[in-house]
Structure formats: C-alpha cells, structure tokens
Protein backbone atom coordinates (compact mmCIF):
# COMPACT_ATOMS: atom_id res chain seq x y z
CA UNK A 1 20.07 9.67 -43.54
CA UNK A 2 18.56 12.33 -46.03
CA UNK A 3 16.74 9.60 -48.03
CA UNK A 4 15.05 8.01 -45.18
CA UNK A 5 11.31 7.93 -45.05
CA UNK A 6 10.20 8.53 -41.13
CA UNK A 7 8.61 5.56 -39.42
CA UNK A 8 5.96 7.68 -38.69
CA UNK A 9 3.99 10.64 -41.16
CA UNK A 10 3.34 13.81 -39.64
CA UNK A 11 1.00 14.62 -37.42
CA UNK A 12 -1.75 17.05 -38.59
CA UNK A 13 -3.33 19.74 -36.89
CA UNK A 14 -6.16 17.51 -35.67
CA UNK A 15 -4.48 14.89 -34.42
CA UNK A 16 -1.93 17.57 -32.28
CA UNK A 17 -4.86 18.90 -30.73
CA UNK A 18 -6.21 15.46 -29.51
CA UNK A 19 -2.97 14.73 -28.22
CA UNK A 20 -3.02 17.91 -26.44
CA UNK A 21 -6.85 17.17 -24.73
CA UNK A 22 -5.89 13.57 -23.66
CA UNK A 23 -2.86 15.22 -21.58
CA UNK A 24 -5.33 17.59 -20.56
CA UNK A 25 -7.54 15.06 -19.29
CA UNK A 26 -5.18 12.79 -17.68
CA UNK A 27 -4.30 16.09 -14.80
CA UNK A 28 -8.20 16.35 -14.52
CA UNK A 29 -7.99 12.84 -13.36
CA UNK A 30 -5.09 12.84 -11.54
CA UNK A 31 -6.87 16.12 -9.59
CA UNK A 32 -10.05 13.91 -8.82
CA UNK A 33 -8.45 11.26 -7.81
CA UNK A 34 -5.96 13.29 -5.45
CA UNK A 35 -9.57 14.61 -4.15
CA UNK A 36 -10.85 10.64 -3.68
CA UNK A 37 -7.35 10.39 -1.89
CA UNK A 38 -8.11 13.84 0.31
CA UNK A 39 -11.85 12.29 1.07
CA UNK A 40 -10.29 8.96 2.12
CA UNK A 41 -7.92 10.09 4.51
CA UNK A 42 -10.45 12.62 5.97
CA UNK A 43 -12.83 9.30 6.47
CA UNK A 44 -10.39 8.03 8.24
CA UNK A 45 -9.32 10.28 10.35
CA UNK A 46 -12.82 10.78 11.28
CA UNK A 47 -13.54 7.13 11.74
CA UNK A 48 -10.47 7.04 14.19
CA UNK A 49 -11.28 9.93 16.18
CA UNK A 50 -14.86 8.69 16.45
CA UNK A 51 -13.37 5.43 17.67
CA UNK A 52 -11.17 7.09 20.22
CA UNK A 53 -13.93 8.95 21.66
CA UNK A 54 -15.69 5.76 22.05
CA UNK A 55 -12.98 3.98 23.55
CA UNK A 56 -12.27 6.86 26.27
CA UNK A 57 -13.93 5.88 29.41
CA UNK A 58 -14.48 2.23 28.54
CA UNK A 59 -13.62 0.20 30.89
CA UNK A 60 -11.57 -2.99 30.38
CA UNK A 61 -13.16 -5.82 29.48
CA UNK A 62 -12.55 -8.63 32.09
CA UNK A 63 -10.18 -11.05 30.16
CA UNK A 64 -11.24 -13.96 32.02
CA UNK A 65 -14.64 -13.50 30.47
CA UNK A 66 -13.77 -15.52 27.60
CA UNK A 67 -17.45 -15.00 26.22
CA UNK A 68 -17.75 -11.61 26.79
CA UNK A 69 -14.09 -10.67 24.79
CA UNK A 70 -15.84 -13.24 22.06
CA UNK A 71 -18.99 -11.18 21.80
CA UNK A 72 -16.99 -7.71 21.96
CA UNK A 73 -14.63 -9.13 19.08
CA UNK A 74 -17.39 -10.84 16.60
CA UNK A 75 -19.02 -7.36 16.74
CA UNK A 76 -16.06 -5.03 15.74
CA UNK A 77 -15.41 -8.12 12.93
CA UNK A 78 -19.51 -7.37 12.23
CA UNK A 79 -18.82 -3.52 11.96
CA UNK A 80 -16.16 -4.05 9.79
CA UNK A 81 -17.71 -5.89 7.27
CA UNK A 82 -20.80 -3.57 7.20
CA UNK A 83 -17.58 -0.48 6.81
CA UNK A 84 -15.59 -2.77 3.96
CA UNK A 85 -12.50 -1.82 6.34
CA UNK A 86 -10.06 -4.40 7.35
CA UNK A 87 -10.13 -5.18 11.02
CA UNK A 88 -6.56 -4.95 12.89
CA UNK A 89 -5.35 -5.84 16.44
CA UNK A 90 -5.18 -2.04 17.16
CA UNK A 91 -9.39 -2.34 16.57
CA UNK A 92 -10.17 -5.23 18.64
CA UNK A 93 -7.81 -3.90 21.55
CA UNK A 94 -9.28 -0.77 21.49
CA UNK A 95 -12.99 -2.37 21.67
CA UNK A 96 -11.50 -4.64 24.81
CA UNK A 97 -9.97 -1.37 26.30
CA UNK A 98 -6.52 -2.02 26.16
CA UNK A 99 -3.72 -1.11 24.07
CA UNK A 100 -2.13 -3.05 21.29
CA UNK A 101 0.95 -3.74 23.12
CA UNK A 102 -0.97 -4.58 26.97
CA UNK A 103 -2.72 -7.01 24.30
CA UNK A 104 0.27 -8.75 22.96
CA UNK A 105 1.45 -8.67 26.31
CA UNK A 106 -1.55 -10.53 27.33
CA UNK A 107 -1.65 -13.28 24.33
CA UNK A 108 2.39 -13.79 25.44
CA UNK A 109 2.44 -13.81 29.03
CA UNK A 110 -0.92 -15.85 29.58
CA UNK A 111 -2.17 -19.22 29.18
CA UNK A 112 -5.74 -18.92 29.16
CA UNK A 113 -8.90 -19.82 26.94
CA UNK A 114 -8.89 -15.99 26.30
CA UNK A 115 -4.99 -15.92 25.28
CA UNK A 116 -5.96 -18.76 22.77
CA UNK A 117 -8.74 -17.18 21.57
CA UNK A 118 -7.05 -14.19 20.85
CA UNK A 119 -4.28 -16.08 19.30
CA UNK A 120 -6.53 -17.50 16.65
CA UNK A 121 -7.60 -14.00 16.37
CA UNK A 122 -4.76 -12.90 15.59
CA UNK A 123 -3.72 -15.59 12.30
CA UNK A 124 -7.41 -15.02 11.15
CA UNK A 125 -6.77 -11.20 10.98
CA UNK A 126 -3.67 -11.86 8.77
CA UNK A 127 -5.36 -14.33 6.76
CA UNK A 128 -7.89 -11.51 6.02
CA UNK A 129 -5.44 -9.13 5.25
CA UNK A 130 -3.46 -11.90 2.84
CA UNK A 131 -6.76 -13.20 1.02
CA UNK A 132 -7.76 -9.45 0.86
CA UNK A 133 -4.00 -8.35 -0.96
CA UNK A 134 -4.26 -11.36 -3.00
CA UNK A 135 -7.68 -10.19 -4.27
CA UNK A 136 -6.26 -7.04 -4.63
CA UNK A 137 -8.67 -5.54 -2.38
CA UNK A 138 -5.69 -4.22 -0.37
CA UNK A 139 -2.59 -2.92 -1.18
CA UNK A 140 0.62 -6.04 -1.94
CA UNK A 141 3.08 -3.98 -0.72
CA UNK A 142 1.45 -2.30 2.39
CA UNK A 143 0.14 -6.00 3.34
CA UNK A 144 3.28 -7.65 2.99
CA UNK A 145 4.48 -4.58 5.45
CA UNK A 146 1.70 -5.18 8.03
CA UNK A 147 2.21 -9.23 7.58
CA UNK A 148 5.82 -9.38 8.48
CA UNK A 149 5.60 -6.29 11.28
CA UNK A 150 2.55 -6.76 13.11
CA UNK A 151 1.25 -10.47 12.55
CA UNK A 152 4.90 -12.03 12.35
CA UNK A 153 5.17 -13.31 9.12
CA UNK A 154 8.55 -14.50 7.60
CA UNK A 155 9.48 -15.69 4.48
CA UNK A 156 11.85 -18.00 6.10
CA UNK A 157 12.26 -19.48 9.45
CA UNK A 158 15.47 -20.51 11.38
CA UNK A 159 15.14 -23.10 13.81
CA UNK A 160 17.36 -24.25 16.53
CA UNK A 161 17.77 -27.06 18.29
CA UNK A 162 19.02 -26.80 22.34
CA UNK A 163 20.42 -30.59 23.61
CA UNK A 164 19.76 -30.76 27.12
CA UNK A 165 22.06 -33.03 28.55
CA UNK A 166 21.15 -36.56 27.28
CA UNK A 167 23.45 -39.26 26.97
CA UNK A 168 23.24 -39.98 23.50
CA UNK A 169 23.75 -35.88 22.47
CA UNK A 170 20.84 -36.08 20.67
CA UNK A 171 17.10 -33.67 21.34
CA UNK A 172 14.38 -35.50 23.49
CA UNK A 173 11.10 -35.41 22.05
CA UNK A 174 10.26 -32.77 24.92
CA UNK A 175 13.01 -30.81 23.78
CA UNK A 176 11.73 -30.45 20.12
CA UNK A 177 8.18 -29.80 20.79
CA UNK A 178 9.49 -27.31 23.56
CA UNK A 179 11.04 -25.47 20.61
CA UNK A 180 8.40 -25.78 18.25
CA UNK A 181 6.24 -23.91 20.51
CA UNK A 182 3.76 -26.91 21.12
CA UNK A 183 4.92 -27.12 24.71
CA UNK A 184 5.17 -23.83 27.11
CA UNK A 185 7.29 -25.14 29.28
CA UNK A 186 8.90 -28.40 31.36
C-alpha cells in the first residue's frame, strides 16, 4: 500500500474553499425552496378557506337540472384552468353544494342524465390528473394515490361470474352484461 499513487491529487486550498461555497449554497436553496413550500401551502389554505366561505350558505343545486349542474361544473373546470390547479370531486361538489360523499351517493344510487353526467365527470377528472402526472405536472406518486383511492383505479381487476339457474350451467348474456356493469338491473 505505501507505494500507491492516490486516484486522486490533493486538493488545494482553492479548490477546498469552492467545495465549501457549493455546500453553502445548496442550504440557501434548500431554505428558499422550503419558503416556495411555506408560500404554497399558505395559497392553499387560503384558496380553501376562500372556497368554504363561498360554499356556506349556497344552496343545493337542483340535481334534476341537468343544465344547470353542467353550467356550475364547466365553470369551476374554467376557474381551474385560469388557477393551473387540478380540479377534484371535492371542488365540483362543493360548487353543487353537497359533499363529496352525498355526491358519490348520488352518481351510485341514481339513474339519471345528471348521474351520467357526473359519471363522465368523474373519468375525465382522473384522466386529467393521469395526463397531468404523466407530464409531470403533478406528482407520480401522489396521483397514483388519488387514482386508486378516490377515482377507483386498479391495476388489476377480478371478475366473477354468478350462473343463475340455466339449464345448461352456463351465464346468460343478461347475466354477463349484468356483471359488467352495462345493465343496472333485471
């Protein structure tokens, strides 16, 4: 080991003391950008506050007014856009003046233009949110998060088949499109 050259020469006294300022400079960035963090989360907060203020009073908008929950919706999408913040189902129930969940409710328990509409809603908000993390406008992880826990998104599906008594112990074409979701009900 004693005759050895090192990989490396020694570092003189100038190039220490540039070392030294780039490590300085990387905590003066990580300090501004914990600031752009502090300034984005007080946005928000403020943003959601303002919309809660809005929102308290409100009545509900009459969900058999198909047009009017249209309108209501295309301007939140509108407002978003002109914010560069991604719209949600949270948003557009607040803007209907309901909660998230009497929404879902709504979109599961009803069959109505509205329902539908809101349905298609619904997949265009996660296609946002997809084409938006696949951009990397929006965080991968976060999105894949919201995909699978709010807008149902699996990375596999299990499906099942039910016979209902035929003779021949095979599924009725009623009984597969039941199951598939393209019929409600017999």
């Amino acid at each position: 080991m004693a005759g050895r050259k090192p990989k490396n020469p020694p570092m003189t006294q100038e190039e220490m003391t540039e070392v030294v300022q780039q490590k300085r400079s990387s905590r003066i960035y990580r300090a501004e950008s914990q600031e752009i963090a502090d300034q984005g989360i007080s946005k928000s907060v403020i943003n959601a506050l303002s919309e809660l203020k809005q929102a308290d009073g409100r009545t509900k908008i009459n969900m058999d007014d198909t047009n009017m929950v249209k309108s209501r919706i295309e301007a939140y999408l509108e407002t978003c856009a002109v914010n560069s913040s991604l719209p949600s189902m949270t948003g557009i129930a607040m803007i209907l003046g309901y909660t998230r969940t009497g929404l879902y409710l709504y979109m599961e328990k009803q069959n109505t233009e509205t329902s539908r509409y809101l349905q298609l809603v619904h997949d265009k908000l996660a296609d946002i949110l997809s084409e938006n993390a696949l951009k990397n406008n929006a965080n991968n992880i976060t999105a894949i998060f919201l995909l699978k826990s709010l807008y149902g998104l699996r990375e596999s599906q299990t499906v099942e088949f039910v016979v209902n008594n035929n003779p021949n112990g095979e599924p009725s074409i009623n009984d597969v499109a039941l199951r598939a979701g393209l019929l409600l009900e017999e």
